[in-house]
C-alpha atoms as a PDB file:
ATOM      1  CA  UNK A   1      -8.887 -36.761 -28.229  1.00  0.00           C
ATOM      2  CA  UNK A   2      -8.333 -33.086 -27.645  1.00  0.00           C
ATOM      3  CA  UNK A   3      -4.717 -31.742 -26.971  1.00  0.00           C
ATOM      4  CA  UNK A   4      -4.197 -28.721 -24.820  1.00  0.00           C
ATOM      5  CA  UNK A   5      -2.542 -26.081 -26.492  1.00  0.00           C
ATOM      6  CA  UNK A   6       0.909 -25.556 -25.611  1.00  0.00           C
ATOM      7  CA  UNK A   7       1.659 -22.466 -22.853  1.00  0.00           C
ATOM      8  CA  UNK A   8       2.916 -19.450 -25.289  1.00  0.00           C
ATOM      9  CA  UNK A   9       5.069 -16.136 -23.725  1.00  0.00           C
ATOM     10  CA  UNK A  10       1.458 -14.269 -23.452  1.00  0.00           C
ATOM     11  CA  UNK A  11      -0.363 -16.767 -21.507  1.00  0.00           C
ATOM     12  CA  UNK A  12       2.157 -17.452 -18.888  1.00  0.00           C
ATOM     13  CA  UNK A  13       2.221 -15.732 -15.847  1.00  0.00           C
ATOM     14  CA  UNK A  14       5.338 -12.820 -15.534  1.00  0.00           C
ATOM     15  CA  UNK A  15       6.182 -12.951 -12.123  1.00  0.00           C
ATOM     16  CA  UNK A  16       8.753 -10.471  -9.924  1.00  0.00           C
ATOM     17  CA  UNK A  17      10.535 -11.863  -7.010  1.00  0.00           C
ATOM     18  CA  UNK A  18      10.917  -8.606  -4.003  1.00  0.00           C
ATOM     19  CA  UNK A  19      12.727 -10.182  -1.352  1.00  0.00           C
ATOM     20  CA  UNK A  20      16.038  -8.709   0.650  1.00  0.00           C
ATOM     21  CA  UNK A  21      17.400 -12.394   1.403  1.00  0.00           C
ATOM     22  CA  UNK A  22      19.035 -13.770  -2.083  1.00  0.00           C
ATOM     23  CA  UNK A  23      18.113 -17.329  -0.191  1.00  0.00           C
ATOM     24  CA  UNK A  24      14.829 -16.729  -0.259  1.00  0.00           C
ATOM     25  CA  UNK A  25      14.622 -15.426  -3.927  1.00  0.00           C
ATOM     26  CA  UNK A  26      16.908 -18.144  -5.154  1.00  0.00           C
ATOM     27  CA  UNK A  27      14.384 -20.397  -3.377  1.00  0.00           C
ATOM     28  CA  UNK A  28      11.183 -18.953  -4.566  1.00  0.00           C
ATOM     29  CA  UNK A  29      13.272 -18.933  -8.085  1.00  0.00           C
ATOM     30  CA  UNK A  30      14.043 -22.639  -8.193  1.00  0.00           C
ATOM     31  CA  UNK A  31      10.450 -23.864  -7.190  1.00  0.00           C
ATOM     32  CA  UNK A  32       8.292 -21.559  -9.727  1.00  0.00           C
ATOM     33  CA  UNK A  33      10.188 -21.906 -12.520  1.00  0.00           C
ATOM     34  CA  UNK A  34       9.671 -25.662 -12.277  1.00  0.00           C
ATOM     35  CA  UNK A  35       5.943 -24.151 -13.042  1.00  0.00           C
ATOM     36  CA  UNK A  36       5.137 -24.423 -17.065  1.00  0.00           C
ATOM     37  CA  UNK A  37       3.174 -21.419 -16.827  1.00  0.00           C
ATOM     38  CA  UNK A  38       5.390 -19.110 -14.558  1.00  0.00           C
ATOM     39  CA  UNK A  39       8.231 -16.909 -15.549  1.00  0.00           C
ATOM     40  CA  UNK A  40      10.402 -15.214 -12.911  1.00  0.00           C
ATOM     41  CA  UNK A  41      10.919 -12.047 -14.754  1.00  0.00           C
ATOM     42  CA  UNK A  42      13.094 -10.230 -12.213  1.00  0.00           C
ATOM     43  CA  UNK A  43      14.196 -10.025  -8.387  1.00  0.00           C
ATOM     44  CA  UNK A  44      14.381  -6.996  -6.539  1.00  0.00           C
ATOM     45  CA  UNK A  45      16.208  -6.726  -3.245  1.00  0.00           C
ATOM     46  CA  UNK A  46      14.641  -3.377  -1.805  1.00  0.00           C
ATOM     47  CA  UNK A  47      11.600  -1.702  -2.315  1.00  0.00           C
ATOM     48  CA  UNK A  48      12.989   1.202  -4.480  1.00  0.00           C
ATOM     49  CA  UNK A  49      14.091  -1.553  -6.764  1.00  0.00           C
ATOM     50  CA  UNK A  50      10.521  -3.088  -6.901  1.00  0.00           C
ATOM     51  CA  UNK A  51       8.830   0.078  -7.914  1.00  0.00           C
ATOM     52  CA  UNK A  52      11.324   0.649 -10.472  1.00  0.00           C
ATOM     53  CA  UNK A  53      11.434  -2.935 -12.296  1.00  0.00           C
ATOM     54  CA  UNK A  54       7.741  -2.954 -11.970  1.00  0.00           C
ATOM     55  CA  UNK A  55       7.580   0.238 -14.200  1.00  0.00           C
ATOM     56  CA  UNK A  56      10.320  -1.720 -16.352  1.00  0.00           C
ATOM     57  CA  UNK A  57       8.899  -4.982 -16.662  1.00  0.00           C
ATOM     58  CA  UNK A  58       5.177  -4.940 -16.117  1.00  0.00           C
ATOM     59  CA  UNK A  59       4.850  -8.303 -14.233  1.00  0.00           C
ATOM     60  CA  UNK A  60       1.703  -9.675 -13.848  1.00  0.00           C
ATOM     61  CA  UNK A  61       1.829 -10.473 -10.255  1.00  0.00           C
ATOM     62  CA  UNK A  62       4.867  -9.105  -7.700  1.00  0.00           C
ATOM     63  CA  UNK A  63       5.854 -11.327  -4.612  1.00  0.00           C
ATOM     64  CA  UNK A  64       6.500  -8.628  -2.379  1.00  0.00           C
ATOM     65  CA  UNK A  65       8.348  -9.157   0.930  1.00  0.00           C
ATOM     66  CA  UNK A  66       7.197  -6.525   3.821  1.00  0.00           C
ATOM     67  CA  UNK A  67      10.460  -5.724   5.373  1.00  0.00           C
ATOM     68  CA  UNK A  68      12.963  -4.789   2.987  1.00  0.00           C
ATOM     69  CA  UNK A  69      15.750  -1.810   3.236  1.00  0.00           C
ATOM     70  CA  UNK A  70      15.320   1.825   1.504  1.00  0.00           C
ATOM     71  CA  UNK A  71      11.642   1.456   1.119  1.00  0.00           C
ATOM     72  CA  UNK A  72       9.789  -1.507   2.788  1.00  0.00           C
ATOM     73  CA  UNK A  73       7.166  -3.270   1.014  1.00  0.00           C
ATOM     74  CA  UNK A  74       4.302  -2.000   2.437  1.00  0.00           C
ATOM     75  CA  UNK A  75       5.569   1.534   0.814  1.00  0.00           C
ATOM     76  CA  UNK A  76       6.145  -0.113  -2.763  1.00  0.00           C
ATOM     77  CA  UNK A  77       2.959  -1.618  -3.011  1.00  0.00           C
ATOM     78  CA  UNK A  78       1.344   1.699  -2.066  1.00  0.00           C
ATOM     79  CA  UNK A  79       3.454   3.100  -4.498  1.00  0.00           C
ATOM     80  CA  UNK A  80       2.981   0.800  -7.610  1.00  0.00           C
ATOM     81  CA  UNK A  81      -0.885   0.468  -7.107  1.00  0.00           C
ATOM     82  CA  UNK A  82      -0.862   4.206  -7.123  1.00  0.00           C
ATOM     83  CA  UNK A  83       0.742   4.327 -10.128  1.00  0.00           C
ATOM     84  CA  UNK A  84      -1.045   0.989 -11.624  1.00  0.00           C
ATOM     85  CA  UNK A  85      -4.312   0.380 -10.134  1.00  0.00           C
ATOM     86  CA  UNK A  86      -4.416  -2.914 -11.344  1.00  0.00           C
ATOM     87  CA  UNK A  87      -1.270  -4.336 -10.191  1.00  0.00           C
ATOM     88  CA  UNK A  88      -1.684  -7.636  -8.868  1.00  0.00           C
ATOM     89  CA  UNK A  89       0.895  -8.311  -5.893  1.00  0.00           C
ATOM     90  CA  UNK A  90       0.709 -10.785  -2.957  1.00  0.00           C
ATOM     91  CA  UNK A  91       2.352 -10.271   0.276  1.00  0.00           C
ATOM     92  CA  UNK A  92       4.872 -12.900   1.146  1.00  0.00           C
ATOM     93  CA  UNK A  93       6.007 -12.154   4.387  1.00  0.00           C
ATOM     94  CA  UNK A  94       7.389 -13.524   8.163  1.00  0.00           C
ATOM     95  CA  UNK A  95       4.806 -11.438  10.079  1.00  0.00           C
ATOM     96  CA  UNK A  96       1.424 -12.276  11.022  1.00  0.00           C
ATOM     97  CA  UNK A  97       0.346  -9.272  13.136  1.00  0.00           C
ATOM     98  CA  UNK A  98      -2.854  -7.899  12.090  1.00  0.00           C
ATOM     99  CA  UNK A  99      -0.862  -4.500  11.838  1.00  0.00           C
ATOM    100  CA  UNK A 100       0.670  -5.808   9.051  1.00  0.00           C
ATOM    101  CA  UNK A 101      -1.987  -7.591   7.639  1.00  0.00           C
ATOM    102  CA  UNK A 102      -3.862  -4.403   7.517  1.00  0.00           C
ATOM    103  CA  UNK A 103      -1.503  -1.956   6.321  1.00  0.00           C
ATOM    104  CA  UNK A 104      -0.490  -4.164   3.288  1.00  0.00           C
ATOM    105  CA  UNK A 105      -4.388  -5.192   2.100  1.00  0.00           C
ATOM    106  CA  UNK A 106      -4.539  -1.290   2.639  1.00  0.00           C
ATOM    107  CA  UNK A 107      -2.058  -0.455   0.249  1.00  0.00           C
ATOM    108  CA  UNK A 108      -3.446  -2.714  -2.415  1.00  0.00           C
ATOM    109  CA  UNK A 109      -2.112  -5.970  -1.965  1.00  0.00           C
ATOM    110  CA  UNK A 110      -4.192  -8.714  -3.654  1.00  0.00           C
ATOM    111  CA  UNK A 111      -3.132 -11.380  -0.863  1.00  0.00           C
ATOM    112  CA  UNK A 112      -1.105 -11.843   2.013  1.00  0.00           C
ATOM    113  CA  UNK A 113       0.887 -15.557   2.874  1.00  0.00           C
ATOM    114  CA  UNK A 114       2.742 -16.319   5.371  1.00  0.00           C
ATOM    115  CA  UNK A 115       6.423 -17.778   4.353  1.00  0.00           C
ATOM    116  CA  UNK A 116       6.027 -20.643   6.580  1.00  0.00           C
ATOM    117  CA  UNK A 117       3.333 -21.713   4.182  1.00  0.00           C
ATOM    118  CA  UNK A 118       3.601 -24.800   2.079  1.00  0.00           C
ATOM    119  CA  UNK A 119       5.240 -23.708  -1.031  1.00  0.00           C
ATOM    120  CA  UNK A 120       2.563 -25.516  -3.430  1.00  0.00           C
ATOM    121  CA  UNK A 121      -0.119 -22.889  -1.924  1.00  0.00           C
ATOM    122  CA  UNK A 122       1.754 -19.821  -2.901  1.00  0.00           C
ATOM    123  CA  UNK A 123       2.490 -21.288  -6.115  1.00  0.00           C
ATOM    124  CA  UNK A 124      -1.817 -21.274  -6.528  1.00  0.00           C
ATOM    125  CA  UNK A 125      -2.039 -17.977  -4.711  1.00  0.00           C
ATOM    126  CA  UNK A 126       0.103 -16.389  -7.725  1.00  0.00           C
ATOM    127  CA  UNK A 127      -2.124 -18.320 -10.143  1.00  0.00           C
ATOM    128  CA  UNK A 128      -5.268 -16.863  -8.046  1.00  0.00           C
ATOM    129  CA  UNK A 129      -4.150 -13.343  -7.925  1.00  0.00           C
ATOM    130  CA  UNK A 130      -3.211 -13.842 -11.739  1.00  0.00           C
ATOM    131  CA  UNK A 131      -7.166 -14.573 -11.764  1.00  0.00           C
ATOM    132  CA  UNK A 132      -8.218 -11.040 -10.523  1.00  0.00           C
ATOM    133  CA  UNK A 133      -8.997 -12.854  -6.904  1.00  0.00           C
ATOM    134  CA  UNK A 134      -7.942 -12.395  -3.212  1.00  0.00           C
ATOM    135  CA  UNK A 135      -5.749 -14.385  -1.098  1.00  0.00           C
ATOM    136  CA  UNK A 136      -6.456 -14.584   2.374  1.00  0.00           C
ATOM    137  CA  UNK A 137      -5.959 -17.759   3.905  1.00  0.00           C
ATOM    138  CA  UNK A 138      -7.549 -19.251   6.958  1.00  0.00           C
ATOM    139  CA  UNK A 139      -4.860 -18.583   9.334  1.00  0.00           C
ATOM    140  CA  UNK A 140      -4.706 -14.738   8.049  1.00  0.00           C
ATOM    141  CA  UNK A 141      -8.220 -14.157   8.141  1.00  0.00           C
ATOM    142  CA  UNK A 142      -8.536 -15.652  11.730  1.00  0.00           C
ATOM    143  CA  UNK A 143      -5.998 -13.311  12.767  1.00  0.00           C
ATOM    144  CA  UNK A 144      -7.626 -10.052  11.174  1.00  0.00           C
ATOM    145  CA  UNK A 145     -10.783 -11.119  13.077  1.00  0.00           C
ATOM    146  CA  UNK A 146      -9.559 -11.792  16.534  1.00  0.00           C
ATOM    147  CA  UNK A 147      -8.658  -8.268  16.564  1.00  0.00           C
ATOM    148  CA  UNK A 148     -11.473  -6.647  14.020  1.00  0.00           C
ATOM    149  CA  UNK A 149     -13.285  -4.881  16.409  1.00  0.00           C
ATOM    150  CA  UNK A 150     -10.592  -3.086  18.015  1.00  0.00           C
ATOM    151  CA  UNK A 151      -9.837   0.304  17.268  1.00  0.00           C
ATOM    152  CA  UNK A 152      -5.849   1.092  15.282  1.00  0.00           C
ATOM    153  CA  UNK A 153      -3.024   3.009  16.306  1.00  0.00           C
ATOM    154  CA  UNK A 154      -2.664   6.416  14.768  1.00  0.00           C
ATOM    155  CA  UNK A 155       0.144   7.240  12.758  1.00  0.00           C
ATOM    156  CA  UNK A 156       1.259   9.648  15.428  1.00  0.00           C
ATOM    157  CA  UNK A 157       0.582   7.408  18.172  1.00  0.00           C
ATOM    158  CA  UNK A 158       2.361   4.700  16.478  1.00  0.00           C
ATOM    159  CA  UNK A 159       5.305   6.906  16.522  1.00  0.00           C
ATOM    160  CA  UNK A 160       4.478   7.680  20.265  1.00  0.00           C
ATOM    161  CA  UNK A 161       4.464   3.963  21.034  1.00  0.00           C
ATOM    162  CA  UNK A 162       7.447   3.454  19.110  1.00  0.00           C
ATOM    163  CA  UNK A 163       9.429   6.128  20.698  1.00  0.00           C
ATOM    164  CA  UNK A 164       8.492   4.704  24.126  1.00  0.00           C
ATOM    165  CA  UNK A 165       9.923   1.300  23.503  1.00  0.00           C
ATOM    166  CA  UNK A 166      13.276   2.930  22.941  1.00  0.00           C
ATOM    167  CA  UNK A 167      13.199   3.992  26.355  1.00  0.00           C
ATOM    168  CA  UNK A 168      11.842   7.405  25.982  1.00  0.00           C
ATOM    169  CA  UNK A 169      10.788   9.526  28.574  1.00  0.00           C
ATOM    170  CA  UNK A 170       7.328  11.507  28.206  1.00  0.00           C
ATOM    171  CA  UNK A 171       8.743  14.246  28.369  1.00  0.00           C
ATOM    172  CA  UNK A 172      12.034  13.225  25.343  1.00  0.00           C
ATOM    173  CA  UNK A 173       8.852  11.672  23.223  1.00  0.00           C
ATOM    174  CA  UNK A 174       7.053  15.224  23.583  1.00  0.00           C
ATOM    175  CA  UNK A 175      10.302  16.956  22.534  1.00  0.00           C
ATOM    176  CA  UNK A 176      11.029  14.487  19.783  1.00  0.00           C
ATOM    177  CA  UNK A 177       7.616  14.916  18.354  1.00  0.00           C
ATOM    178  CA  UNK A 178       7.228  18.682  18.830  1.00  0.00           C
ATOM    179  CA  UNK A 179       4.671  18.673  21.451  1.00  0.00           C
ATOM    180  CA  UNK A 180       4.033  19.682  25.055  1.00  0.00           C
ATOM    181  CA  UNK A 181       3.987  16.947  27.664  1.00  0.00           C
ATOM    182  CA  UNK A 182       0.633  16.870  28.371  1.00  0.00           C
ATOM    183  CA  UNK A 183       0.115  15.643  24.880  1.00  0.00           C
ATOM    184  CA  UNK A 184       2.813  13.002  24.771  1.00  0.00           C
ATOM    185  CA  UNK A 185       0.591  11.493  28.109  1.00  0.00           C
ATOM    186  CA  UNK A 186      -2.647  11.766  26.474  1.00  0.00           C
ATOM    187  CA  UNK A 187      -1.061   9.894  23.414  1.00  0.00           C
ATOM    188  CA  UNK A 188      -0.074   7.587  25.443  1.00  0.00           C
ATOM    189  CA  UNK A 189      -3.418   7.140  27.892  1.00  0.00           C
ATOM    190  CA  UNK A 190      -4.875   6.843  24.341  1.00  0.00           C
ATOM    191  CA  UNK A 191      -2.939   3.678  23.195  1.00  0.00           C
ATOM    192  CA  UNK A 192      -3.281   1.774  26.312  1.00  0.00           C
ATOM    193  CA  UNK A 193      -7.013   2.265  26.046  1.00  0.00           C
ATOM    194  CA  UNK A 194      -7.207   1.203  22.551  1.00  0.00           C
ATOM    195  CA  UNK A 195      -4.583  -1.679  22.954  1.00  0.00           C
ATOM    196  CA  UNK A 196      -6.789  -2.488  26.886  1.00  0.00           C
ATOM    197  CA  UNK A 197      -3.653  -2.420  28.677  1.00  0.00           C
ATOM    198  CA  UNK A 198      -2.617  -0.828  31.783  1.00  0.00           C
ATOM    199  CA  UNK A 199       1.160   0.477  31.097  1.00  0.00           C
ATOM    200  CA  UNK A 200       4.055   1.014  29.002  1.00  0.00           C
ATOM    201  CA  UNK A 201       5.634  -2.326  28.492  1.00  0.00           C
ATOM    202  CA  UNK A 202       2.329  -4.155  27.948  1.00  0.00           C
ATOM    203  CA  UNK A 203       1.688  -2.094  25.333  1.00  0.00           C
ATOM    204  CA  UNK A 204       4.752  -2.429  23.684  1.00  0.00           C
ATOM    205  CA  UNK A 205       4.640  -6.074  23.935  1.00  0.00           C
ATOM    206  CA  UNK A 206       1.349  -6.044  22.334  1.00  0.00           C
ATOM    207  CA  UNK A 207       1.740  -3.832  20.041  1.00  0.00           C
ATOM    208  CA  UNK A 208       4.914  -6.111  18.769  1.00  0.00           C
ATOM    209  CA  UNK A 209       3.409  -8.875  18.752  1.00  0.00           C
ATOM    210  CA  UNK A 210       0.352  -7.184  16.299  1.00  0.00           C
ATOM    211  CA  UNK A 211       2.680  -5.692  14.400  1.00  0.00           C
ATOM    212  CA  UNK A 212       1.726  -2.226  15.160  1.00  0.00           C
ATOM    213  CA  UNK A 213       5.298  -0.867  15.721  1.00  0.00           C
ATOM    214  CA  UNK A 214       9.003  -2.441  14.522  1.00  0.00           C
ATOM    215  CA  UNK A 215      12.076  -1.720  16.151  1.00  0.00           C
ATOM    216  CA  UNK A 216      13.921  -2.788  13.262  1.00  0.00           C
END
């Protein structure tokens, strides 16, 4: 009878924790280190920290919350797959706007789960990014679909949008982003096209709801 050989320091998976909630990195903590072949390297509570213990440590794959303070997570990842191409990280996040479905696949992420997710799949998503493949679940995908054909917010008319649902006037969004008026209109003629509504609060709402714009 054959006998697997035991897990050594090299063939278990190094795994770093980014997460602004220390209950939701103790959490993660307790259930994959029950895992013989994880090891919870480090925890980072902000995205500056994330970058820098990734340069430290090396990890194999980074569980990398979206919404963190001093530099979110969408930032870091761009930041450490710049700097390592091959860095394997998967999105672990509260949001399930296509926004932010899109802007962290963009930035390199491997995979993007939901937190509300059972625990035992994100445990196997680690193992699968480990693997060199992506992580999109059903319930992600579905949601990058349902709005695939529709065109995104600009950077600038993000910030338009943005500045608008803090009660902005055209003509305080035109000042705030050094334009005229007329441009601060078109900007915003341009979003309620692209998000087919027909005023200001409608395409706030939907805009929050896709994750196309935070107020936080």
């Amino acid at each position: 009878m054959s006998v697997e050989p035991p897990l050594t320091h090299s063939t278990r998976i190094r795994v770093l924790i980014a997460d602004d909630y220390p209950a939701v990195r103790a959490g993660l903590v307790a259930v994959l280190a029950q895992e013989p072949d994880l090891d919870i390297v480090g925890e980072a509570e902000n995205g500056d920290q994330a970058v820098a213990i990734y340069r430290e440590l090396k990890p194999d794959v980074v569980l990398m919350d979206l919404r963190m303070p001093l530099v979110d997570g969408v930032n870091a990842i761009r930041q450490i797959t710049a700097e390592f191409p091959a860095a394997r990280i998967l999105a672990l996040t509260t949001y399930e706007g296509d926004g932010d479905i899109k802007r962290a696949l963009e930035a390199g992420a491997r995979g993007y789960m939901l937190k509300d997710m059972l625990l035992s799949d994100v445990i196997a998503a680690v193992r699968a990014v480990q693997r060199g493949e992506r992580v999109i679940p059903p319930a992600v995908a579905a949601r990058l679909a349902e709005f695939n054909d529709q065109p995104d917010l600009t950077e600038r008319e993000r910030e338009v949008l943005t500045l608008a649902a803090r009660g902005l006037s055209n003509k305080e969004i035109a000042r705030a982003i050094g334009r005229t008026d007329e441009t601060a209109k078109i900007h915003l003629k341009n979003i309620f096209t692209k998000l087919n509504v027909t005023d200001r609060t409608e395409a706030v709402t939907t805009a929050m709801a896709r994750g196309l714009i935070r107020l936080d």
